[in-house]
Protein backbone atom coordinates (compact mmCIF):
# COMPACT_ATOMS: atom_id res chain seq x y z
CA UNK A 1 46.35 26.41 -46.05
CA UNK A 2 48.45 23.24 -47.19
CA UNK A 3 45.85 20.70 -47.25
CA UNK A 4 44.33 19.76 -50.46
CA UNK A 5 40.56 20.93 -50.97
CA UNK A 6 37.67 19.30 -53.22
CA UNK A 7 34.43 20.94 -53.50
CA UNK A 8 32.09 17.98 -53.03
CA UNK A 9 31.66 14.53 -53.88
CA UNK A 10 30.46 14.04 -56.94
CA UNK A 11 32.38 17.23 -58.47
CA UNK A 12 34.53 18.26 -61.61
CA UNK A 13 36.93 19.73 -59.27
CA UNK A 14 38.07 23.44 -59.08
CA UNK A 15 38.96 25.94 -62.16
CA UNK A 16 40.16 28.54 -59.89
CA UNK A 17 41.77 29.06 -56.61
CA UNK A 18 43.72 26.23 -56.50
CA UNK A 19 46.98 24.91 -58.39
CA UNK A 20 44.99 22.36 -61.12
CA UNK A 21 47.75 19.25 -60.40
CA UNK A 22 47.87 19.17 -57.07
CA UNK A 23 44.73 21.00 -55.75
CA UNK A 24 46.50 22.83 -52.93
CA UNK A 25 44.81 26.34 -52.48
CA UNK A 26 47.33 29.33 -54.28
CA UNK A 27 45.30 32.61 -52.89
CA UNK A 28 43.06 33.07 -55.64
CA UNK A 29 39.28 33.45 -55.16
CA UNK A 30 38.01 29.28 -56.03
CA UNK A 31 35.86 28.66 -58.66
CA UNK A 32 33.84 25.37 -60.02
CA UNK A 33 33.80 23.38 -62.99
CA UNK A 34 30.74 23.42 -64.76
CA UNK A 35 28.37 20.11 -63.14
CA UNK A 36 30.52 20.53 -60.66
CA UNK A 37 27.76 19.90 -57.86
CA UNK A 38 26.43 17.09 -59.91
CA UNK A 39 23.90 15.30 -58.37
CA UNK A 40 23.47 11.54 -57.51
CA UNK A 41 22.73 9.39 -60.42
CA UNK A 42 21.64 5.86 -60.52
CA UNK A 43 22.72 5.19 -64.14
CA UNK A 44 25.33 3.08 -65.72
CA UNK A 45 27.78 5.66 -64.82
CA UNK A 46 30.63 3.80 -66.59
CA UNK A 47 29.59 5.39 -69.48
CA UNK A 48 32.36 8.04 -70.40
CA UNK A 49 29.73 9.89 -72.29
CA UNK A 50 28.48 11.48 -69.05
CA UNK A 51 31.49 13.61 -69.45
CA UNK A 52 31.96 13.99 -65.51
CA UNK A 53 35.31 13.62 -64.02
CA UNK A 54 33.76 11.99 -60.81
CA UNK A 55 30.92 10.14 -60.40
CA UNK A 56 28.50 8.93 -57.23
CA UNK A 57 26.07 5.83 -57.61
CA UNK A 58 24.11 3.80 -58.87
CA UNK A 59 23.15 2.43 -55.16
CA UNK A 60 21.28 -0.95 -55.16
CA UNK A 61 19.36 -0.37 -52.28
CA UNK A 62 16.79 -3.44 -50.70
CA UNK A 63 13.05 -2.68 -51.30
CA UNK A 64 9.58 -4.90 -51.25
CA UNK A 65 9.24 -4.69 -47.61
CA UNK A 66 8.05 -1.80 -44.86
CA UNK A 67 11.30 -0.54 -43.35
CA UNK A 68 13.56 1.91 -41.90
CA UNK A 69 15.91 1.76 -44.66
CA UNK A 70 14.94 0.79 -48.26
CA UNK A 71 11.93 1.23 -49.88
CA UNK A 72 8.89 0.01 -48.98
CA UNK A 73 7.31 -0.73 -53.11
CA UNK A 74 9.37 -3.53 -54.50
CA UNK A 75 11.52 -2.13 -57.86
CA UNK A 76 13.15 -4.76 -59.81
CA UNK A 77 16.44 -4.12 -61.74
CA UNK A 78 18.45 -5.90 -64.56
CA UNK A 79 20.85 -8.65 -62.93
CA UNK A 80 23.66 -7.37 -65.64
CA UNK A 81 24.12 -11.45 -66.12
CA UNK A 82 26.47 -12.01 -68.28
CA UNK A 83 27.28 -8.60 -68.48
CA UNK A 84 28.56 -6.64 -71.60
CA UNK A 85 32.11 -6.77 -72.91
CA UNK A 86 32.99 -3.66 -75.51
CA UNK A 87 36.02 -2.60 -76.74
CA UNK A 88 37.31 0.60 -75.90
CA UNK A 89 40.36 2.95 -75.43
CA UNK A 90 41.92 2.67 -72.05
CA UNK A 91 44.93 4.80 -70.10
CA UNK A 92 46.58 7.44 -68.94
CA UNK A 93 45.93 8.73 -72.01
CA UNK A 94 42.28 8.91 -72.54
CA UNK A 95 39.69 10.82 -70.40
CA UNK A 96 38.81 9.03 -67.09
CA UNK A 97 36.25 9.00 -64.68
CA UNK A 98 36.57 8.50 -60.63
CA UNK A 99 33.52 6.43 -59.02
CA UNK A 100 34.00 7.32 -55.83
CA UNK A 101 31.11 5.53 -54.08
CA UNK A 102 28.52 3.13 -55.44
CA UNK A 103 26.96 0.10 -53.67
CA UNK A 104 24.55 -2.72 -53.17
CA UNK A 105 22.86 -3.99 -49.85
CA UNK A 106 22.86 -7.25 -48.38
CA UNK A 107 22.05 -8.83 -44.76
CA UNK A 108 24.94 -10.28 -42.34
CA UNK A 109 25.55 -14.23 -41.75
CA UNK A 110 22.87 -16.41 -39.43
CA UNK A 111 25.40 -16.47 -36.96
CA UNK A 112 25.28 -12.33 -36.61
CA UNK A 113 21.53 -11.91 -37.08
CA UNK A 114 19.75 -14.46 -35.26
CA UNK A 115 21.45 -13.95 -31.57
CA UNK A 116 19.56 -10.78 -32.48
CA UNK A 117 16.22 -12.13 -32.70
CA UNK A 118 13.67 -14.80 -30.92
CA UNK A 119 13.69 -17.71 -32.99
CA UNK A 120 9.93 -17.21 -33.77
CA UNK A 121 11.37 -13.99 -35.90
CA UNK A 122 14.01 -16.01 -37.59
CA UNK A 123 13.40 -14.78 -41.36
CA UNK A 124 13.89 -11.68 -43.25
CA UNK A 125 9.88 -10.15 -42.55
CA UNK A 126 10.27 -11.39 -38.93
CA UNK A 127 6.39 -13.73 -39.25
CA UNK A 128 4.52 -10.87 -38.15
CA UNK A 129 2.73 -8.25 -40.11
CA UNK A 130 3.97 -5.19 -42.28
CA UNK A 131 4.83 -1.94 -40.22
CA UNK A 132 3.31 0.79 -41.70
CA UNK A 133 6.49 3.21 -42.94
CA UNK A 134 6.69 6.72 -44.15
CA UNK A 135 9.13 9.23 -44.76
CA UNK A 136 11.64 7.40 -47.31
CA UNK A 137 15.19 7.16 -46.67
CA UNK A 138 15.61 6.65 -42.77
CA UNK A 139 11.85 6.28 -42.72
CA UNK A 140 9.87 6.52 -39.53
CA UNK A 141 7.75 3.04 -38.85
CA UNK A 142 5.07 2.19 -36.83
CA UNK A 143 4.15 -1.83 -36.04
CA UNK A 144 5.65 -4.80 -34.17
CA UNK A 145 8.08 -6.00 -37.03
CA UNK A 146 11.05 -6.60 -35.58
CA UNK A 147 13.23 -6.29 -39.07
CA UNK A 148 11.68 -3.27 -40.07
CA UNK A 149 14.28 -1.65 -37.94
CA UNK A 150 17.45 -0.31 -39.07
CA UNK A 151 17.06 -2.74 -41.45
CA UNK A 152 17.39 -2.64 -45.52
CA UNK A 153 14.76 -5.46 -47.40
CA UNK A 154 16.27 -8.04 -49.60
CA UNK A 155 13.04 -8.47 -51.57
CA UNK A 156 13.70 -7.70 -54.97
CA UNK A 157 17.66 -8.73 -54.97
CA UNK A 158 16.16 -12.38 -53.92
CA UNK A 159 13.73 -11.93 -56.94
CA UNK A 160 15.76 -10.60 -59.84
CA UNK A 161 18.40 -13.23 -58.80
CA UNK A 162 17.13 -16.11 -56.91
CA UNK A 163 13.27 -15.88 -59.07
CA UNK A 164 9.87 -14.59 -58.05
CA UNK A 165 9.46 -17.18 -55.21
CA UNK A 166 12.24 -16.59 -53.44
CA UNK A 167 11.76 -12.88 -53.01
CA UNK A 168 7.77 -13.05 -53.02
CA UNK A 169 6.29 -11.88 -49.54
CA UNK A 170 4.72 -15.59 -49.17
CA UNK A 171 8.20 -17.22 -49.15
CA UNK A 172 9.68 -14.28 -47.12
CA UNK A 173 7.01 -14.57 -44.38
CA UNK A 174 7.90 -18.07 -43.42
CA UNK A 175 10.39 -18.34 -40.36
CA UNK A 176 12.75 -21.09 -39.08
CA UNK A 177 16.45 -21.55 -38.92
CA UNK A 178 17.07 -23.41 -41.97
CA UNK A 179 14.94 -21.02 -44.10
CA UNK A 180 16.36 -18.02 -42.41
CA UNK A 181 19.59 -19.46 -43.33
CA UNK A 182 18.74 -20.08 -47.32
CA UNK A 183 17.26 -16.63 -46.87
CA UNK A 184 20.68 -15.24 -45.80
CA UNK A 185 23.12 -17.18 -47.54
CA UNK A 186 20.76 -16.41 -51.17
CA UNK A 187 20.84 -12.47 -50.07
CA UNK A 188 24.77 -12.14 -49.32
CA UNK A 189 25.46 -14.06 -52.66
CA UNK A 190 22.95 -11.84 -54.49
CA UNK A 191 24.67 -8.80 -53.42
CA UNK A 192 28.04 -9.66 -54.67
CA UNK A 193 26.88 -10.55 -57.35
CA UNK A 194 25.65 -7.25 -58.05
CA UNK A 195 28.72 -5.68 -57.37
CA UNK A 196 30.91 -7.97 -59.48
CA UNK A 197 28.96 -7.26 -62.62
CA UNK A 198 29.45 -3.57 -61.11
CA UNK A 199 32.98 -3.66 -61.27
CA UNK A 200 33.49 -5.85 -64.17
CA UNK A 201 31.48 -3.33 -66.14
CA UNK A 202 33.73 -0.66 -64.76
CA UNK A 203 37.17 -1.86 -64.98
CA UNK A 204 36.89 -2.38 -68.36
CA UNK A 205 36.40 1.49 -69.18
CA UNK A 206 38.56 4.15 -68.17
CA UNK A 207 37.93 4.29 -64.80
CA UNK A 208 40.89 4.63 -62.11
CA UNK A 209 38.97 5.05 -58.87
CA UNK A 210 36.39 2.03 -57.99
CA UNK A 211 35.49 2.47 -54.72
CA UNK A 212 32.51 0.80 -53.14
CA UNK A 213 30.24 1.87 -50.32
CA UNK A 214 30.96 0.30 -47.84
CA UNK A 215 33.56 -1.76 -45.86
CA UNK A 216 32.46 -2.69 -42.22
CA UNK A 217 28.44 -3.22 -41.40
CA UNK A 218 27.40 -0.40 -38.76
CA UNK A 219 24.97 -2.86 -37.61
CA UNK A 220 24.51 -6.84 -37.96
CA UNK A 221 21.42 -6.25 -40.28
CA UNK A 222 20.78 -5.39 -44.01
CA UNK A 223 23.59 -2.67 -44.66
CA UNK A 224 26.11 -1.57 -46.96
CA UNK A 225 29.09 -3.58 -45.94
CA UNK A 226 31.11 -6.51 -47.45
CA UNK A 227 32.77 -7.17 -43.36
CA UNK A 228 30.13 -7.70 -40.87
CA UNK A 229 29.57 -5.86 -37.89
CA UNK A 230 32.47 -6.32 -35.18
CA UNK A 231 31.22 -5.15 -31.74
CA UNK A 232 32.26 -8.29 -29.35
CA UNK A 233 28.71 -9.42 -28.83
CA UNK A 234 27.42 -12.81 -29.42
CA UNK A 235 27.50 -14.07 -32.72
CA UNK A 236 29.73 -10.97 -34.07
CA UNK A 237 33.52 -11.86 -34.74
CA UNK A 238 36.02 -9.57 -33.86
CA UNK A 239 37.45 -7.62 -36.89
CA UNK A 240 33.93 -8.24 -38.58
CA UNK A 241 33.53 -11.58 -40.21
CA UNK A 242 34.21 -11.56 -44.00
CA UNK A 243 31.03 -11.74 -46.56
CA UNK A 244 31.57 -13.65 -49.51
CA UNK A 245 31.62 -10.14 -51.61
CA UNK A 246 35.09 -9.66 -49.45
CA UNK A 247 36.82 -12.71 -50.57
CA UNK A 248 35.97 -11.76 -54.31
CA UNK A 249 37.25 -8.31 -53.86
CA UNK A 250 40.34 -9.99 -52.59
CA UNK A 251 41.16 -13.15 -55.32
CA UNK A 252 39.97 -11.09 -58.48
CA UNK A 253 37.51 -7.82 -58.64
CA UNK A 254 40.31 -5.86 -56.64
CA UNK A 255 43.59 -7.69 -58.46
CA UNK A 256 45.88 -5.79 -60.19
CA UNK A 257 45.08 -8.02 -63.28
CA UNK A 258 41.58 -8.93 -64.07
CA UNK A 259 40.12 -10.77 -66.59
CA UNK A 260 36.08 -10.91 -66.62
CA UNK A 261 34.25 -12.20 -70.01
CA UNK A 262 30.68 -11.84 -71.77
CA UNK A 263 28.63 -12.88 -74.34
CA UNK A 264 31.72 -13.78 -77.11
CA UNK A 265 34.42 -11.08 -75.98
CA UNK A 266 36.58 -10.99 -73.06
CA UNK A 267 38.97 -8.42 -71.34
CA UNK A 268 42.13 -8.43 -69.57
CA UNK A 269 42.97 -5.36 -67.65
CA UNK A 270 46.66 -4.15 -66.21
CA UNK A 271 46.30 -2.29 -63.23
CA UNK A 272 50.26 -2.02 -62.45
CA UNK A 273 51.35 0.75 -62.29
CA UNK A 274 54.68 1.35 -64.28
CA UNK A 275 55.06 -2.68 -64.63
CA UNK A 276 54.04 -4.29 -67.70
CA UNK A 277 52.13 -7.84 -67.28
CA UNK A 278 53.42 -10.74 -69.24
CA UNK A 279 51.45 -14.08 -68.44
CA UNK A 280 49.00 -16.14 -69.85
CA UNK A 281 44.93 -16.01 -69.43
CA UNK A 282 42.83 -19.53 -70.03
CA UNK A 283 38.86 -19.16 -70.69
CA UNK A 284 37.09 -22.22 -69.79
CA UNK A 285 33.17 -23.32 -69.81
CA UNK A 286 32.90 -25.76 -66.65
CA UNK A 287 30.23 -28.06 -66.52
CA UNK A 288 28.23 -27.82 -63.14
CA UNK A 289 26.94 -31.20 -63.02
CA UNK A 290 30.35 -33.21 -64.51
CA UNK A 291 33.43 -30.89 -63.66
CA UNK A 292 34.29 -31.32 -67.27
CA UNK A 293 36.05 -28.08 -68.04
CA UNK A 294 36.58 -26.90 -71.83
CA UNK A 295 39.05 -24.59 -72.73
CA UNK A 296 37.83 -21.83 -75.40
CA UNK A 297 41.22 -19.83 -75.19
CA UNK A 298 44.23 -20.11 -73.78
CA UNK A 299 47.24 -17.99 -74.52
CA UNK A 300 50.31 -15.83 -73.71
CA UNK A 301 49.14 -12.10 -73.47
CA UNK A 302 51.47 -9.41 -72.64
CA UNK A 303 49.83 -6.34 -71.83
CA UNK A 304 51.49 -2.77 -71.26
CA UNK A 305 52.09 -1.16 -68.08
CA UNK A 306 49.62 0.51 -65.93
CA UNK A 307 47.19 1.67 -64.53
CA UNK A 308 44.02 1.06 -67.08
CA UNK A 309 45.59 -1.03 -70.15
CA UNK A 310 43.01 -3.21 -71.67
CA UNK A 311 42.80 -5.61 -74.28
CA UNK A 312 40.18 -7.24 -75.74
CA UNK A 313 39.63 -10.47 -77.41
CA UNK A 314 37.32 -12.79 -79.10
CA UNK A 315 35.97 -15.24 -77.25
CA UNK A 316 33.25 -18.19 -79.07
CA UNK A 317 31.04 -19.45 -76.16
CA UNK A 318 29.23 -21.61 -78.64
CA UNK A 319 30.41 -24.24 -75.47
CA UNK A 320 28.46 -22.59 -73.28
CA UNK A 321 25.12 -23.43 -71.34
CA UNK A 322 23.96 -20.98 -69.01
CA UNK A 323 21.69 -23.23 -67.45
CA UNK A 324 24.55 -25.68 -66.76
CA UNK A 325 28.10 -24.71 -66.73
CA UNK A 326 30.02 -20.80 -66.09
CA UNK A 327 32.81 -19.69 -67.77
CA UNK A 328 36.21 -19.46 -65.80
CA UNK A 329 38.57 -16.48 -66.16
CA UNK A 330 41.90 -17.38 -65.26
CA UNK A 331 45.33 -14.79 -65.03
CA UNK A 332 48.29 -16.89 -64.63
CA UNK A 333 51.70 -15.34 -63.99
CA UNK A 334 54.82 -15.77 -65.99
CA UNK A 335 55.97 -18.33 -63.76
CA UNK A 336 52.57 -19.97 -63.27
CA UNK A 337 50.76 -18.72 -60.14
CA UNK A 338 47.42 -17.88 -60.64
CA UNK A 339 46.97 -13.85 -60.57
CA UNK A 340 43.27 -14.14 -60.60
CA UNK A 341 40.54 -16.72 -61.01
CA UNK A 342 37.17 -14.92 -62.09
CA UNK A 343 33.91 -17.37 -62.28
CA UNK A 344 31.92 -15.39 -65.04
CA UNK A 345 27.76 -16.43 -65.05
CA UNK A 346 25.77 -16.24 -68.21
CA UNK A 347 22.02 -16.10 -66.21
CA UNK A 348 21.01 -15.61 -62.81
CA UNK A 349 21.24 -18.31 -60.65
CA UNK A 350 17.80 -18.63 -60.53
CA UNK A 351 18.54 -20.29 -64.71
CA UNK A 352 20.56 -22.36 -62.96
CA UNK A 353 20.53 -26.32 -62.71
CA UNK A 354 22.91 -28.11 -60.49
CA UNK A 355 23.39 -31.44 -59.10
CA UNK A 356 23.19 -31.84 -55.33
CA UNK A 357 26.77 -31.73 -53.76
CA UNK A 358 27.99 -33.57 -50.39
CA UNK A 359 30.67 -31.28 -49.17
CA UNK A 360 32.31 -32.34 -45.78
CA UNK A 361 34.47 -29.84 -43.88
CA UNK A 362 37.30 -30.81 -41.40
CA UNK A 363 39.44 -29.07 -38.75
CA UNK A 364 43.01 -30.11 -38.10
CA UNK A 365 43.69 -31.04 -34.36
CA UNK A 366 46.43 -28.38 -33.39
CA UNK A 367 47.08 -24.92 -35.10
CA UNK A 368 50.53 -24.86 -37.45
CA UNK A 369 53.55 -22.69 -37.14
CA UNK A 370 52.24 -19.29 -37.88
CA UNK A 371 49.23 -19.69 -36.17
CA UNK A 372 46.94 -20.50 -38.48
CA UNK A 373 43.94 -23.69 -38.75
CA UNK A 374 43.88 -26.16 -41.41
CA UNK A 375 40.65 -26.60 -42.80
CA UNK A 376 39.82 -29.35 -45.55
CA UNK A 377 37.02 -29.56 -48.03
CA UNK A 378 35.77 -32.81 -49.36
CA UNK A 379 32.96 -32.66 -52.29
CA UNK A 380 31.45 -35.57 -54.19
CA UNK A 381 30.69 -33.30 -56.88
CA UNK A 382 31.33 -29.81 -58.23
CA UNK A 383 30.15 -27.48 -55.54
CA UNK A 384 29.22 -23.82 -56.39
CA UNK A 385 30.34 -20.84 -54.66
CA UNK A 386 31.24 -23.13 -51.35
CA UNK A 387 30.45 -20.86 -48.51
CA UNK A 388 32.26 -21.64 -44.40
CA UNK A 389 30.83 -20.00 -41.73
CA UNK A 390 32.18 -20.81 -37.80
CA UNK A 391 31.22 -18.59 -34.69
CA UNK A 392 35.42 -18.67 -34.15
CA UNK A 393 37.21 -15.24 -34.02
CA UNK A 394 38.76 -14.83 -37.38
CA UNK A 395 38.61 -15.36 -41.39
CA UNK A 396 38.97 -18.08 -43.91
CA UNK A 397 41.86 -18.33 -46.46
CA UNK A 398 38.68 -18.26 -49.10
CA UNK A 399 35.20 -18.75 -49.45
CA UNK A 400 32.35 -18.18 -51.78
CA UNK A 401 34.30 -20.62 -54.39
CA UNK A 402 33.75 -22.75 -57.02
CA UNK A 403 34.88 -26.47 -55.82
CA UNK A 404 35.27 -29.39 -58.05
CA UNK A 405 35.02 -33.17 -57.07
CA UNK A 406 38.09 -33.76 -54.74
CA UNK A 407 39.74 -32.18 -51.91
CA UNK A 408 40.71 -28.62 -50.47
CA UNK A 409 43.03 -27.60 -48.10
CA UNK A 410 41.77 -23.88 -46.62
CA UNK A 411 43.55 -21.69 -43.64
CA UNK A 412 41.39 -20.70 -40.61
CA UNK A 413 43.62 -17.12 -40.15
CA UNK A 414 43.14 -15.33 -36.13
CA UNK A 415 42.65 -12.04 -35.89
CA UNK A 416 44.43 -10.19 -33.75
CA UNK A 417 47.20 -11.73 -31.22
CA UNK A 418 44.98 -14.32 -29.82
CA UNK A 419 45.62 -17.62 -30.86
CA UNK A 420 42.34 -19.67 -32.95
CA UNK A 421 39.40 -20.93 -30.20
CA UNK A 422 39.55 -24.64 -32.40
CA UNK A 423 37.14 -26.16 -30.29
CA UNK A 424 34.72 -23.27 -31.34
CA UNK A 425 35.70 -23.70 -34.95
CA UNK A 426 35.32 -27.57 -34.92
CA UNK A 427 31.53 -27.55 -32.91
CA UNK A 428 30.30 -24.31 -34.97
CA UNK A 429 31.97 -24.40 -38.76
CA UNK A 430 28.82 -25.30 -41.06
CA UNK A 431 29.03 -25.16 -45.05
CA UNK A 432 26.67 -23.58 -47.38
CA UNK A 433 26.50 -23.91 -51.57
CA UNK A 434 24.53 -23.70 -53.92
CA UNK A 435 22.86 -27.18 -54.13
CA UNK A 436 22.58 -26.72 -50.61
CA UNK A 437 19.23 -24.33 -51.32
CA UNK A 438 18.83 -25.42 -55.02
């Protein structure tokens, strides 16, 4: 055999039978690490003290409500908001751990779940009653619910992060399009949320494999996926339409330079591998209600080549009210593009007080050269985590942002060959923030 084995996943790997660099079989009867079947654990598993080369979980799943997936008992969990900076050894030096799969649920857009349903079932428990469900995972259910059905409950991620009220059975009963709507939009933003402070946790350990389950929904429900489902059927978007979790993997949780704060320390973390990063990083507290921003640090920081080099600093957020402003994380390059731009909260949003925004949204009359839409964004007033939605085949430039008073220009990008459908984009684009459900 020339392929490279691997006895499971999670596993310590082989200490026999196969060459220990490359982990092609050499002829020799294989033989495990100790813990080398180690079993799923839904613990902090960026602690190093585990001593496991590779590690599986935690897994956020949905629970409160009766249904396939999830669990039916509602189980509450920390939010991880702000989460906790601390200073450690990092590189190709120190011990490291691979997370090869962790993950949070969260439902798909109004415009992929409610072709789905009658409009009298427009909410996340459907108006009717509970199905009665048995069997845990993959459960077997018996009852009219409609979204009991390969389905996972966003009950307690609505109620560690949105408050009680919003994921309390009462609230979650009532149906209608612009509840279902503050339902989803509140759900998708609660489960990036959860895997930012995830990641952040991670990246600043000594971890060199952070991948998340999963990519692309398997259904236009409650899954695992940061794309939605793509099957061409109506309200799906072909290539999967991007959750806002996707556009923060792509601007900063994913970038090969990150820089993610807590309560008084910060990190920056190199991620190049065999290039050394010499730029600047700004910390700012922005308040939600003026736009003032406040700079608590800015300087040059030059950081050794990659992967894993970390390094820490001191950061006073005396500035800071975590019922009122956040705390920007910027990466600039040495010749002053922005690397990253990281939006760091210090309570749930449910601590949160904001100012209602007007944000209007625009859609140039012809597409430009390479193919692509203009889009612009107008807001009165600082808008939080601005979220587009359109029924149009393809994906914004970004999304899930923090906007300030002014103006935006955004690209609508195709997918595929086919040029953008603008008179779909123009009739169906709709905005969503945070004041828009506050």
């Amino acid at each position: 055999m020339s392929h490279v084995i691997w006895p499971s996943c999670p596993s310590n790997g082989w200490k026999a039978g196969v060459n220990r660099l490359t982990s092609h079989p050499n002829g020799s009867p294989l033989g495990l690490l100790p813990n080398a079947q180690a079993p799923h654990l839904d613990a902090q598993l960026w602690d190093m003290s585990l001593g496991r080369i590779e590690t599986h979980g935690p897994y956020q799943h949905g629970n409160g409500f009766p249904a396939v997936n999830g669990g039916g008992s509602l189980k509450l969990f920390d939010a991880g908001l702000p989460i906790s900076v601390r200073p450690a050894g990092t590189g190709l030096n120190y011990s490291n751990t691979f997370a090869s799969e962790f993950g949070c649920v969260s439902v798909s857009s109004f415009e992929s779940m409610s072709p789905l349903l009658k409009p009298e079932h427009w909410g996340l428990h459907a108006g009717q009653p509970d199905d009665k469900c048995s069997g845990g995972f993959s459960a077997t259910c018996s009852g009219p619910n409609v979204m009991a059905q390969r389905n996972y409950p966003m009950d307690n991620l609505l109620d560690v992060y949105w408050g009680k009220q919003a994921g309390a059975p009462a609230t979650l009963n009532v149906t209608g399009e612009a509840t279902f709507k503050k339902q989803i939009w509140q759900s998708m933003i609660s489960g990036a949320l959860n895997i930012k402070s995830n990641i952040e946790q991670r990246r600043q350990t000594n971890q060199f494999g952070v991948i998340v389950w999963q990519f692309g929904e398997i259904w236009p429900t409650g899954g695992w996926g940061s794309v939605e489902y793509s099957t061409p059927r109506p309200g799906q978007v072909l290539g999967g339409r991007w959750k806002p979790l996707q556009y923060w993997y792509r601007n900063y949780l994913y970038a090969d330079v990150l820089a993610a704060c807590g309560l008084d320390s910060c990190y920056v973390r190199n991620d190049r591998s065999m290039q050394a990063f010499a730029g600047r990083v700004e910390i700012s507290v922005v308040d939600l209600s003026t736009g003032t921003s406040t700079s608590l640090f800015n300087d040059t920081v030059t950081i050794a080549e990659g992967p894993g080099i970390t390094s820490f600093m001191n950061v006073k957020m005396d500035a800071v009210n975590r019922h009122t402003s956040v705390v920007a994380a910027t990466v600039y390059n040495e010749d002053g593009s922005v690397e990253a731009s990281n939006v760091n909260l210090f309570a749930p949003p449910s601590d949160l007080t904001v100012g209602k925004a007007t944000v209007k949204v625009s859609v140039a009359d012809a597409a430009n050269a390479d193919g692509t839409v203009t889009v612009t964004v107008a807001a009165d007033k600082p808008a939080l985590w601005v979220t587009l939605t359109t029924l149009a085949h393809g994906r914004f430039s970004d999304n899930a942002f923090l906007m300030l008073a002014g103006t935006r220009e955004l690209q609508f990008i195709p997918f595929g060959d086919a040029p953008v459908d603008i008179a779909t984009l123009k009739a169906t684009v709709r905005e969503e923030d945070f004041s828009t459900y506050a």
